[in-house]
C-alpha atoms as a PDB file:
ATOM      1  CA  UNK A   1     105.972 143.163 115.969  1.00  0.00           C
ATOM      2  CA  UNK A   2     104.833 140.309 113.778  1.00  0.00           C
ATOM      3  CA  UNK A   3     106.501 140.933 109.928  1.00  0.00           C
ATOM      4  CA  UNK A   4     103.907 141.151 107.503  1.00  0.00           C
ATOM      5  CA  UNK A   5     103.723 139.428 104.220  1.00  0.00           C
ATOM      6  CA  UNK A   6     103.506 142.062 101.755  1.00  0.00           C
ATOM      7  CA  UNK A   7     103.737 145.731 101.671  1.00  0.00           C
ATOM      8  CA  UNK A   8     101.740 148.752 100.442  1.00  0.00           C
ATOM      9  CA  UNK A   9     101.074 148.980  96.973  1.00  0.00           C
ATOM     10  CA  UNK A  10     102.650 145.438  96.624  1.00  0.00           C
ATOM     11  CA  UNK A  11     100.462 143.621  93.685  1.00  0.00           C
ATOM     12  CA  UNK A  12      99.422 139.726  94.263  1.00  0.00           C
ATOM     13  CA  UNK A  13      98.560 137.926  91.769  1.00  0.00           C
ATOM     14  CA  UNK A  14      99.058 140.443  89.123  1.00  0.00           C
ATOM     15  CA  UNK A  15      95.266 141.395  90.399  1.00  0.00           C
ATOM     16  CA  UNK A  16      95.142 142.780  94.014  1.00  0.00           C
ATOM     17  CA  UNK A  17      97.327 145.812  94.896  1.00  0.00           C
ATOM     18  CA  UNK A  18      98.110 145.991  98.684  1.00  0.00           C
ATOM     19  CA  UNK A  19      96.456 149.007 100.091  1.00  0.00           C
ATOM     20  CA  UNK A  20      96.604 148.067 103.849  1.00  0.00           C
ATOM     21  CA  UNK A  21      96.662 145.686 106.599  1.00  0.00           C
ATOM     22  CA  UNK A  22      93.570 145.199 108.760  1.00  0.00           C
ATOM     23  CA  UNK A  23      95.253 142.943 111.191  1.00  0.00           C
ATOM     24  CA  UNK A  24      97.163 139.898 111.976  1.00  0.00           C
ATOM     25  CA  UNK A  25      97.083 136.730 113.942  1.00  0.00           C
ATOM     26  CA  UNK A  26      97.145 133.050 114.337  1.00  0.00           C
ATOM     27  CA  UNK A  27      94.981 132.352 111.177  1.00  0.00           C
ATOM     28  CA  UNK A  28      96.883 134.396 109.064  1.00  0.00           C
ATOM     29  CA  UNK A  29      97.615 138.276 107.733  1.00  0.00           C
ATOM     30  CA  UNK A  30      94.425 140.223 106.180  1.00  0.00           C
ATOM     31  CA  UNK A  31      94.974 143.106 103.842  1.00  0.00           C
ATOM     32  CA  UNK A  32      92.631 145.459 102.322  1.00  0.00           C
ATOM     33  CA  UNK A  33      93.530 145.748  98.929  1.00  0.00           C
ATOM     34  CA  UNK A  34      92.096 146.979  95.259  1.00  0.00           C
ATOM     35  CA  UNK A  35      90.886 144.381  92.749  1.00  0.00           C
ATOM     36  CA  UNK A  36      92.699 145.575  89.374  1.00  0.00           C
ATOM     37  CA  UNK A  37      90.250 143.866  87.764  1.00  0.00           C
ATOM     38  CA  UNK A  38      86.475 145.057  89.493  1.00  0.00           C
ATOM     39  CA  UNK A  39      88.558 148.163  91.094  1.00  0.00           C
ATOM     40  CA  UNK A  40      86.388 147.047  94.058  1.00  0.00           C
ATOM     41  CA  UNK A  41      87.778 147.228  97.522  1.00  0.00           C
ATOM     42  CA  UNK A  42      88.868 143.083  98.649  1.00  0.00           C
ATOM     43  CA  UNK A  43      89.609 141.684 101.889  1.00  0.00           C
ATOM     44  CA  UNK A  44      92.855 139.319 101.401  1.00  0.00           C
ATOM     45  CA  UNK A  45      94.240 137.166 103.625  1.00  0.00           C
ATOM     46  CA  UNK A  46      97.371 135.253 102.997  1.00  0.00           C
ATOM     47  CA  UNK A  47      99.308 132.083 105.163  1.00  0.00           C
ATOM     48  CA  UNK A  48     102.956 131.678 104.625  1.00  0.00           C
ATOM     49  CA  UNK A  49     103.706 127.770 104.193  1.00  0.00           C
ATOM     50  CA  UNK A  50     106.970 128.703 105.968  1.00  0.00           C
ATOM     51  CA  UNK A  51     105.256 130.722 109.054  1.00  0.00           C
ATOM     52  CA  UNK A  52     103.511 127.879 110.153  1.00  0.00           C
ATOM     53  CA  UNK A  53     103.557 126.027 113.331  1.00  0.00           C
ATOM     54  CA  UNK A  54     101.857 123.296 112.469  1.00  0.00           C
ATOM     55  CA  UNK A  55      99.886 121.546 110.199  1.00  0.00           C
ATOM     56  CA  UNK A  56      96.809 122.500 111.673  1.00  0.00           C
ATOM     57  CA  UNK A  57      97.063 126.041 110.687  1.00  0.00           C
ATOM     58  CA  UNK A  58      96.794 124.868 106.977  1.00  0.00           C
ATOM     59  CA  UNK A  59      93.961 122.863 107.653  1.00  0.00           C
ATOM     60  CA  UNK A  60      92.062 125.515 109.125  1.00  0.00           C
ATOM     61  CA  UNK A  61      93.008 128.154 106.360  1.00  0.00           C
ATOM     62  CA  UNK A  62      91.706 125.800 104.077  1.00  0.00           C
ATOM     63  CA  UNK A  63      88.542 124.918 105.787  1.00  0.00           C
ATOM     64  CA  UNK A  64      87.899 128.264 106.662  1.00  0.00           C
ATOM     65  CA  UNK A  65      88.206 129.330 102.242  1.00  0.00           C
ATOM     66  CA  UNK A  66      85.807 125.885 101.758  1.00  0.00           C
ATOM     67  CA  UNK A  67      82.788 126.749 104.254  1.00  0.00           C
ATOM     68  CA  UNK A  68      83.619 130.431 102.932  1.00  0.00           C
ATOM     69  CA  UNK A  69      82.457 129.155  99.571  1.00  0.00           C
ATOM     70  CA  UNK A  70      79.478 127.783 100.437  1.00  0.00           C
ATOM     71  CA  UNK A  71      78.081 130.612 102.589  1.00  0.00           C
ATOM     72  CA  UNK A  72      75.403 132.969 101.117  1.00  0.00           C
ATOM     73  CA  UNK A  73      73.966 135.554 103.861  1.00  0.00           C
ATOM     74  CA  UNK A  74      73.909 139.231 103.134  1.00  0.00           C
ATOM     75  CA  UNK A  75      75.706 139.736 106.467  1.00  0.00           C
ATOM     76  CA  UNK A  76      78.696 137.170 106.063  1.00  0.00           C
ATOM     77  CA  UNK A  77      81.452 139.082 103.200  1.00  0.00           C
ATOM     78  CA  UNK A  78      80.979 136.866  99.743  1.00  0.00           C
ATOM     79  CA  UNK A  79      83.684 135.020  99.182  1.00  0.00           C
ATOM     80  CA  UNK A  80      85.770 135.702  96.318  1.00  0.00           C
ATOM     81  CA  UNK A  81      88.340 133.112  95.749  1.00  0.00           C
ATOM     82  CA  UNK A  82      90.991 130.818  97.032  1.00  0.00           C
ATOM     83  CA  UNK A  83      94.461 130.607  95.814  1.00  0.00           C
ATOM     84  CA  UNK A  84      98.538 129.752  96.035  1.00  0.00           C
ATOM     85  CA  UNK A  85     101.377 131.259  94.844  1.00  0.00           C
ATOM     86  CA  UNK A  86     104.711 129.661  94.957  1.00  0.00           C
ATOM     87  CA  UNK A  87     108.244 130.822  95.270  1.00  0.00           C
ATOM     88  CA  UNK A  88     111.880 129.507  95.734  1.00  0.00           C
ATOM     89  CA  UNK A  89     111.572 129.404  99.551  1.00  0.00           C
ATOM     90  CA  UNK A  90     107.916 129.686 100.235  1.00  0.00           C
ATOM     91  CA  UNK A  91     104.529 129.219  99.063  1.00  0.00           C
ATOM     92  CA  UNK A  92     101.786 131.466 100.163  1.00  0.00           C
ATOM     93  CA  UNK A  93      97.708 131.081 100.311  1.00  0.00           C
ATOM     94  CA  UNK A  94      95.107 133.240 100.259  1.00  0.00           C
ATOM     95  CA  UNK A  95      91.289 133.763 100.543  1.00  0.00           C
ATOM     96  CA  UNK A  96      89.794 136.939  98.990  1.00  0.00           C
ATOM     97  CA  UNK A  97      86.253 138.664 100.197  1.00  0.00           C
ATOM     98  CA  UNK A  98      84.478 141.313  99.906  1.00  0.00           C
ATOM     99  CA  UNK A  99      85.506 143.985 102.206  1.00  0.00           C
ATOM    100  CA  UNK A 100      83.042 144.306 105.204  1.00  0.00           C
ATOM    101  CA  UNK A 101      82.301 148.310 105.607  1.00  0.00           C
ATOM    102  CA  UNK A 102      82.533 149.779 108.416  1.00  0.00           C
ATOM    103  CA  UNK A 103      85.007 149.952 111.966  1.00  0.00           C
ATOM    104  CA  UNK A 104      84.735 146.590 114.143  1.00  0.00           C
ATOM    105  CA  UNK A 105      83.210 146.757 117.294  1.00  0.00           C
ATOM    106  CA  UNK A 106      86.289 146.802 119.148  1.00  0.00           C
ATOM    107  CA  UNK A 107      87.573 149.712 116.799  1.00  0.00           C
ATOM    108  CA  UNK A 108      84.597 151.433 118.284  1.00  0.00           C
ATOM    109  CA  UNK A 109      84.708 151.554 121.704  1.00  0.00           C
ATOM    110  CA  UNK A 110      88.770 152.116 121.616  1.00  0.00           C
ATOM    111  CA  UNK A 111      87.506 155.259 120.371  1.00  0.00           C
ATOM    112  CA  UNK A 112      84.927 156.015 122.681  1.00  0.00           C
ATOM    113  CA  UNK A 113      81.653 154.614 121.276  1.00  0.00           C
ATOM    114  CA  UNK A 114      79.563 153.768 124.513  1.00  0.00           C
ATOM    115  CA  UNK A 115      76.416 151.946 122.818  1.00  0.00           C
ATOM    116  CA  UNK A 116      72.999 152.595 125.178  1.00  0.00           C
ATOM    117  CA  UNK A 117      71.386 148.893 125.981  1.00  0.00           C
ATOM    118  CA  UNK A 118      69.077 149.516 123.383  1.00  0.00           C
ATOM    119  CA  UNK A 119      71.788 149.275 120.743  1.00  0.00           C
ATOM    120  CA  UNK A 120      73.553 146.301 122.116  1.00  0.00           C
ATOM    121  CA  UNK A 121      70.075 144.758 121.764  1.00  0.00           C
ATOM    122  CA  UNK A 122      69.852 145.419 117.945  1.00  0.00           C
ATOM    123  CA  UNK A 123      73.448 144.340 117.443  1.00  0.00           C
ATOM    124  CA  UNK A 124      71.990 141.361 119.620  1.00  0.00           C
ATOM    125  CA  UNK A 125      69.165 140.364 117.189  1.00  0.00           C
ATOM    126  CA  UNK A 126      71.322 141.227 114.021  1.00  0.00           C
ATOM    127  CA  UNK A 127      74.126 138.658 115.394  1.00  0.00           C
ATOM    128  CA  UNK A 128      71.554 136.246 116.117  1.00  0.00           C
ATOM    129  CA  UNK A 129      69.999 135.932 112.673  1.00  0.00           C
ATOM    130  CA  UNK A 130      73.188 135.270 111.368  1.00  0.00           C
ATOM    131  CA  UNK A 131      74.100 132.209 113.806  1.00  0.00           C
ATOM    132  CA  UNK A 132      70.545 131.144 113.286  1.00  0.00           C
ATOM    133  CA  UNK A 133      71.473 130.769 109.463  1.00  0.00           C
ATOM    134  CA  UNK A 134      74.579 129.020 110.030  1.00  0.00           C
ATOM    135  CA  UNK A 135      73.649 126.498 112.778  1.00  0.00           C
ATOM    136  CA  UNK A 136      70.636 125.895 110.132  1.00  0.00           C
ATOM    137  CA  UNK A 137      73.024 124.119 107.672  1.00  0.00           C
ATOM    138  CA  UNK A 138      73.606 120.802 106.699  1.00  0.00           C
ATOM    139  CA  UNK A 139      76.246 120.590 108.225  1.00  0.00           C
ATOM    140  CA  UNK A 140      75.779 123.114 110.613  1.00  0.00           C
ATOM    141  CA  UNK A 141      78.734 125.302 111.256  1.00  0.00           C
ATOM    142  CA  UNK A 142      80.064 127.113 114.437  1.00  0.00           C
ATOM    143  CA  UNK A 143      81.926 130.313 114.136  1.00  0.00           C
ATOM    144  CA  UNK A 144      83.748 129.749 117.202  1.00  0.00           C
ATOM    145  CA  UNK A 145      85.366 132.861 117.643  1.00  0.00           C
ATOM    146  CA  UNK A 146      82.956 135.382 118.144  1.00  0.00           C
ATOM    147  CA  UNK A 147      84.345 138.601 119.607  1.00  0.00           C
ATOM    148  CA  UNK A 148      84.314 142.443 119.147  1.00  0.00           C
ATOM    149  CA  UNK A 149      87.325 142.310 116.574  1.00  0.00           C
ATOM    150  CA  UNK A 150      84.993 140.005 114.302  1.00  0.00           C
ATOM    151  CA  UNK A 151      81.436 141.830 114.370  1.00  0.00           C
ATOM    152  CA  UNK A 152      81.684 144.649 111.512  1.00  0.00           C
ATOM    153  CA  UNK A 153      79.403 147.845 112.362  1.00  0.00           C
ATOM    154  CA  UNK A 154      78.579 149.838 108.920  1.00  0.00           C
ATOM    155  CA  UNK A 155      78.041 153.797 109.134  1.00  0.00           C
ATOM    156  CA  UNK A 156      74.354 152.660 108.352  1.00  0.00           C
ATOM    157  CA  UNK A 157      73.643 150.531 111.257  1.00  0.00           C
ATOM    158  CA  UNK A 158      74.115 146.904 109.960  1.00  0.00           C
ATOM    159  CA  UNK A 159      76.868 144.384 110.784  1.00  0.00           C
ATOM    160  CA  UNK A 160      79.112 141.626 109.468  1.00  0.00           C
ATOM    161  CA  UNK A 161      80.484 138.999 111.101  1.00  0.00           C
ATOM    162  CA  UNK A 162      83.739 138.625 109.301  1.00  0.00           C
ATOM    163  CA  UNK A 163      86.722 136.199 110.217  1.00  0.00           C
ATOM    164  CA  UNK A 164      85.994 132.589 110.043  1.00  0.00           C
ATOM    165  CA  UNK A 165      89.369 130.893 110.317  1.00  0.00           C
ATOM    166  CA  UNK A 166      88.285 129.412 113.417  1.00  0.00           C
ATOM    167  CA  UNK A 167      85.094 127.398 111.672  1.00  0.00           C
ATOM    168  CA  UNK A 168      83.920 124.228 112.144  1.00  0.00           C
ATOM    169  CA  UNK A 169      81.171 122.242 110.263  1.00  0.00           C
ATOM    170  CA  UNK A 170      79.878 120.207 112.750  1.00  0.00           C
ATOM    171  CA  UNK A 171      79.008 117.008 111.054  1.00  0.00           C
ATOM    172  CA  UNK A 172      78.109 114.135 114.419  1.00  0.00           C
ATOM    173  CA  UNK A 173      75.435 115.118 116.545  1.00  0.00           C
ATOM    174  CA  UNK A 174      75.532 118.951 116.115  1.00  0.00           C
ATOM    175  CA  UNK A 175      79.032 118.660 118.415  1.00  0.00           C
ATOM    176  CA  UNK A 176      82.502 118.434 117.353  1.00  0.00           C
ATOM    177  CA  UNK A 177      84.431 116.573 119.861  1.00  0.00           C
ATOM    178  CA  UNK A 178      88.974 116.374 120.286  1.00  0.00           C
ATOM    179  CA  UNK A 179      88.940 119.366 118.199  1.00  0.00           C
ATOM    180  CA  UNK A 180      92.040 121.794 118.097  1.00  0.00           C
ATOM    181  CA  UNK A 181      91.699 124.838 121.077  1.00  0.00           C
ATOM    182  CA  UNK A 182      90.558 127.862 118.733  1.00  0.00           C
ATOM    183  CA  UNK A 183      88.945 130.849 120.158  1.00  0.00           C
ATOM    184  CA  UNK A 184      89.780 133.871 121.930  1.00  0.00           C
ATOM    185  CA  UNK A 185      90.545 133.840 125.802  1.00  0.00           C
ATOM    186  CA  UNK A 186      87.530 135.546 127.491  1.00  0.00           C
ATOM    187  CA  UNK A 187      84.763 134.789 124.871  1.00  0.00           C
ATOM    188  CA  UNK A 188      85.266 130.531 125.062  1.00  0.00           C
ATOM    189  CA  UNK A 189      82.923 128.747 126.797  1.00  0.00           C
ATOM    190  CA  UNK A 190      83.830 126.489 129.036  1.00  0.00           C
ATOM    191  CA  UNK A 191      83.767 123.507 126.650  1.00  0.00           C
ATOM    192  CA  UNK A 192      85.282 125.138 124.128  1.00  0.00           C
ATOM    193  CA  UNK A 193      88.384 125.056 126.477  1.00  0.00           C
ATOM    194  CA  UNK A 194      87.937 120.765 126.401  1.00  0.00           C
ATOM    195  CA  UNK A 195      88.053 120.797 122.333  1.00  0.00           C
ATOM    196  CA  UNK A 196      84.321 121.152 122.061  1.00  0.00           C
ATOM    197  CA  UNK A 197      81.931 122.581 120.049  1.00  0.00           C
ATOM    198  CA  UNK A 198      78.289 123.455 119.643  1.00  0.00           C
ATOM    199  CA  UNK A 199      75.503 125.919 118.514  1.00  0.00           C
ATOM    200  CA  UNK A 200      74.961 127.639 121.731  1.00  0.00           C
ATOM    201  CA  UNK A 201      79.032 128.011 122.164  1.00  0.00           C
ATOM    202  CA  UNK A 202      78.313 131.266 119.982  1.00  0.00           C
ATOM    203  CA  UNK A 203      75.249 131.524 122.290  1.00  0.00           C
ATOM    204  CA  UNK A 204      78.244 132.194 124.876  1.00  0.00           C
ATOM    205  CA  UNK A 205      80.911 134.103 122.829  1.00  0.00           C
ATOM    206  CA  UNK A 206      77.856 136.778 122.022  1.00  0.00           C
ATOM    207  CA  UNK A 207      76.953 136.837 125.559  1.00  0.00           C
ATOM    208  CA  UNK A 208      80.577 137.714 126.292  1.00  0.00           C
ATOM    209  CA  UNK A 209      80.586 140.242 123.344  1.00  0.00           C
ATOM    210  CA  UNK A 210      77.708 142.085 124.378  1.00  0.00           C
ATOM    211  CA  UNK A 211      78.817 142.247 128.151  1.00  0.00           C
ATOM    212  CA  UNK A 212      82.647 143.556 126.731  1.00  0.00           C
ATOM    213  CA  UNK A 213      79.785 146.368 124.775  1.00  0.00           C
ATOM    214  CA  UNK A 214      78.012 147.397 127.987  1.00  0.00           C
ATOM    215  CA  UNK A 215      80.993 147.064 130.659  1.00  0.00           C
ATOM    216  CA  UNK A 216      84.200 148.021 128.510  1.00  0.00           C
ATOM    217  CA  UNK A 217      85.463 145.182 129.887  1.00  0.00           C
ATOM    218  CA  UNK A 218      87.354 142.145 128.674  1.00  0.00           C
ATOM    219  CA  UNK A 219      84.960 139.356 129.924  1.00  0.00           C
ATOM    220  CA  UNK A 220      88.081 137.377 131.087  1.00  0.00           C
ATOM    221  CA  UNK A 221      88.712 140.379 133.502  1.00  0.00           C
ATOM    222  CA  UNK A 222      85.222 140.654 135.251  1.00  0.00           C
ATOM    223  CA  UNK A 223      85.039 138.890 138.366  1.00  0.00           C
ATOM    224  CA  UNK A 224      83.956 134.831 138.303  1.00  0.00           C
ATOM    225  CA  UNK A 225      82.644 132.445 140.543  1.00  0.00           C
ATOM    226  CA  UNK A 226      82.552 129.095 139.787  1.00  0.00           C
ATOM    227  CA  UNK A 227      83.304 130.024 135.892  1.00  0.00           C
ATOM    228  CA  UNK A 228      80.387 132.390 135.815  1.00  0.00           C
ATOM    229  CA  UNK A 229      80.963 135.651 134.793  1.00  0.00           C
ATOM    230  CA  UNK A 230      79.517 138.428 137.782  1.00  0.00           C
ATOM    231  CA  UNK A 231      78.498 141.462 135.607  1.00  0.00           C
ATOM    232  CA  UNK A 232      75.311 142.917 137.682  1.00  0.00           C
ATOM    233  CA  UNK A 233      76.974 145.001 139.962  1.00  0.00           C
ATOM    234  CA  UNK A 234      79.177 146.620 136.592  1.00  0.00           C
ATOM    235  CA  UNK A 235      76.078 147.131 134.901  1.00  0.00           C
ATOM    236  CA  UNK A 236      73.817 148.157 138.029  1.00  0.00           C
ATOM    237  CA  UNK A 237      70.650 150.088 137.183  1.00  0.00           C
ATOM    238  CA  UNK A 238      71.787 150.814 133.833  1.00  0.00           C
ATOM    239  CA  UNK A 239      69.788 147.389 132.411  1.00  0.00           C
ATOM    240  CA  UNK A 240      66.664 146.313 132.842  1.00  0.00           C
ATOM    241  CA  UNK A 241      66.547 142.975 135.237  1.00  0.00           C
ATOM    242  CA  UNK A 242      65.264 140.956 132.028  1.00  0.00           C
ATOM    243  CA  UNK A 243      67.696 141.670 129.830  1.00  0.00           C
ATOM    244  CA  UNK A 244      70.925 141.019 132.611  1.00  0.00           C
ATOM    245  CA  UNK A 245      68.452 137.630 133.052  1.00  0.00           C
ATOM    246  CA  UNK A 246      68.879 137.036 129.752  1.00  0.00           C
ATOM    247  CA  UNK A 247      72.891 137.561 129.392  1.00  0.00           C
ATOM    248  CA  UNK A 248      73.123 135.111 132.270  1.00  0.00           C
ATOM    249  CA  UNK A 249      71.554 132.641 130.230  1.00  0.00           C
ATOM    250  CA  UNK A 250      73.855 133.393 127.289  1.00  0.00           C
ATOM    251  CA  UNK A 251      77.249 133.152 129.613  1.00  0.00           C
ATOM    252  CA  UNK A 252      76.058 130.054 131.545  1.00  0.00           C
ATOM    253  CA  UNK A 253      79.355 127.794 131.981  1.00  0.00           C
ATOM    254  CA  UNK A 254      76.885 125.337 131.888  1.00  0.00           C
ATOM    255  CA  UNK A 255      75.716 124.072 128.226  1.00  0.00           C
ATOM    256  CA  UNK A 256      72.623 122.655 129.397  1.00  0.00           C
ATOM    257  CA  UNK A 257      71.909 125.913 131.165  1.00  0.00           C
ATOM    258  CA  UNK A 258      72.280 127.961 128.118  1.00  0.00           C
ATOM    259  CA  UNK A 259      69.842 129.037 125.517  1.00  0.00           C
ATOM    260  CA  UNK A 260      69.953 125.486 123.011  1.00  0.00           C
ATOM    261  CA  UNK A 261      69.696 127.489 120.146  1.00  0.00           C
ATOM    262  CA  UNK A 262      70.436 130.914 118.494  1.00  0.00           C
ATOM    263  CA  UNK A 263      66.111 130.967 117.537  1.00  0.00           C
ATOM    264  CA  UNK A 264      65.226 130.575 121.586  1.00  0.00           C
ATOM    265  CA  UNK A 265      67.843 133.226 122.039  1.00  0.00           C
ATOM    266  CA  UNK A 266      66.262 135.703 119.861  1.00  0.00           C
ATOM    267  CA  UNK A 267      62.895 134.534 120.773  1.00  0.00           C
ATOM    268  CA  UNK A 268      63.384 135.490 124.535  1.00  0.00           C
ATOM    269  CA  UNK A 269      65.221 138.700 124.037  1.00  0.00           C
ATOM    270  CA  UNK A 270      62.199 139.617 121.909  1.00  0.00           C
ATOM    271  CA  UNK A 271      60.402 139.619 125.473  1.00  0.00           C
ATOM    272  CA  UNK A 272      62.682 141.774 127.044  1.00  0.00           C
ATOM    273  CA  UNK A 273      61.535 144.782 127.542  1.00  0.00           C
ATOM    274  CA  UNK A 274      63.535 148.100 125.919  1.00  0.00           C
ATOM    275  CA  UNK A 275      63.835 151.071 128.199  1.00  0.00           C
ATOM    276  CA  UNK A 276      64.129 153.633 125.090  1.00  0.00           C
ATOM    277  CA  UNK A 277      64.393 152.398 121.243  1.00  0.00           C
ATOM    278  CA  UNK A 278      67.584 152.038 119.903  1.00  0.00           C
ATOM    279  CA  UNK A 279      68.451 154.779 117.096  1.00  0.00           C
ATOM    280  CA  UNK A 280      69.926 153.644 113.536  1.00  0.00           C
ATOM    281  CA  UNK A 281      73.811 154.867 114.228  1.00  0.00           C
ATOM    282  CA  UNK A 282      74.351 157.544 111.356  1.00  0.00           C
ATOM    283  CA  UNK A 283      77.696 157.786 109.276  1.00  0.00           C
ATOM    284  CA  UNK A 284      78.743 161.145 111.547  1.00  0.00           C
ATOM    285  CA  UNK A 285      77.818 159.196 114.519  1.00  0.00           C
ATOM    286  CA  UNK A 286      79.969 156.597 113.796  1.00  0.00           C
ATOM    287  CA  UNK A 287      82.943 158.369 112.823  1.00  0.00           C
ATOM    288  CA  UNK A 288      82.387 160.434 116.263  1.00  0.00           C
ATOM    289  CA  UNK A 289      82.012 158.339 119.111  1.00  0.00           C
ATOM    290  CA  UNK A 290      81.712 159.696 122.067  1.00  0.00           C
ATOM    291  CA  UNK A 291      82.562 158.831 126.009  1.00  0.00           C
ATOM    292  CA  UNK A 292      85.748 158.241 127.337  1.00  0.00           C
ATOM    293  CA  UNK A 293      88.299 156.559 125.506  1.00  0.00           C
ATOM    294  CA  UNK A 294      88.935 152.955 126.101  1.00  0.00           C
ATOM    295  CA  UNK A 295      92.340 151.024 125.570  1.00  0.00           C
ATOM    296  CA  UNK A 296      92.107 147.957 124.134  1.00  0.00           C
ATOM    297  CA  UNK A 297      94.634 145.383 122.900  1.00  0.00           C
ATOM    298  CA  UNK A 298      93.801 144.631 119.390  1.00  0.00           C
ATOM    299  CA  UNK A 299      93.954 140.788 118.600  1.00  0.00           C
ATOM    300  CA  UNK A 300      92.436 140.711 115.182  1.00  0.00           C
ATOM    301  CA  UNK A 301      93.717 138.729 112.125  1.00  0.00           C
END
């Protein structure tokens, strides 16, 4: 087990008390903790200077607390503020946001949520807005590591996409090109694997989300040919043809094959017909999801 920076009802900063950790990875260790100050609930994530294998952790935790600070989107957590604290051996940095509510979508279905197709939809269209904001900027950015653990379902229905230390603002030709390998096996696309990066690379990653939502399957586990993933026969009779039609085109290895842009995504899933409306999940029905109970190795930071 990975040794965390701080303990419970540590204070940083004379400001945040440590309540508890939310997870742990490659882009550093995220806490919930209580703002002293606001007495608001505060997602904080710290980077030990020491921890790091490279310099291109640093880089990322510190492009990840600059696009942060420039992001305004009622679905993306505000950001707070950026900071360092030194010591005699170390020196630590953090980001600090507001605290998405809610369980991931991971979270869920380890315990048992089984969403109908017409509630992967809405999370579909929700999702979609919010890439269609963020590929809209000048610079656009690409999230790049879009996933269950980073999609935030609130007890009333609405999500977050949280977790950006994998962010790039794409600044030549809406593509980033000999970029560092960030993502999360199973929800790159293909060129994402090559250092590459573009607006309908999400396209893919929410493909692969939504599939992982419907199957209970890691996408990386479902049967390929020829990089594609083959989810029909999982999913057989339980979507209507459009819609699997329409998560082919989001998981297409091939870019030019893909939708171009989060607006055409949302656009032609807005054509595909529902089978039964999708409810607005309920507080109780969050906290008690039902189905079977599905393990799943958490990977969140």
């Amino acid at each position: 087990m990975l040794k965390t920076l701080h303990s419970a009802d540590e204070i940083v900063l004379g400001r945040y008390r440590i309540v508890t950790l939310i997870g742990q990875g490659s882009s550093g260790t995220t806490y919930e903790v209580e703002d002293l100050e606001t007495y608001q609930r505060v997602a904080l994530k710290a980077m030990s200077f020491r921890g790091m294998q490279n310099w291109k952790q640093l880089e990322l935790f510190e492009r990840e607390a600059q696009v942060l600070s420039c992001l305004k989107h009622p679905a993306i957590p505000q950001y707070l503020n950026y900071f360092q604290i030194d010591s005699e051996h170390d020196r630590l940095f953090y980001i600090a946001q507001a605290l998405a509510p809610g369980k991931s979508l991971a979270t869920l279905i380890e315990e048992g949520w089984c969403p109908n197709p017409a509630e992967v939809q809405r999370i579909a269209r929700m999702t979609l807005n919010i890439l269609i904001y963020l590929h809209g900027l000048t610079p656009p950015v690409v999230h790049r590591d879009i996933k269950p653990q980073n999609i935030v379902y609130s007890n009333d229905g609405h999500i977050h996409l949280v977790d950006f230390g994998a962010v790039q603002a794409v600044l030549r030709n809406t593509t980033v090109h000999g970029s560092t390998i960030v993502g999360t096996y199973g929800y790159m696309a293909p060129e994402q694997l090559q250092g590459q990066a573009y607006g309908a690379t999400d396209l893919y990653a929410l493909g692969a989300t939504l599939l992982f939502l419907l199957t209970h399957i890691c996408p990386g586990d479902l049967p390929q040919k020829r990089l594609k993933l083959l989810f029909r026969e999982h999913l057989q009779g339980q979507i209507e043809p459009s819609f699997a039609d329409w998560l082919d085109q989001m998981i297409n290895p091939h870019l030019e094959d893909r939708f171009p842009t989060a607006q055409e995504a949302l656009n032609a899933l807005d054509q595909a017909p529902l089978r039964f409306m999708a409810p607005v999940l309920t507080r109780g029905e969050l906290s008690q999801p039902v189905g079977s109970l599905v393990q799943l190795q958490r990977t969140n930071a």
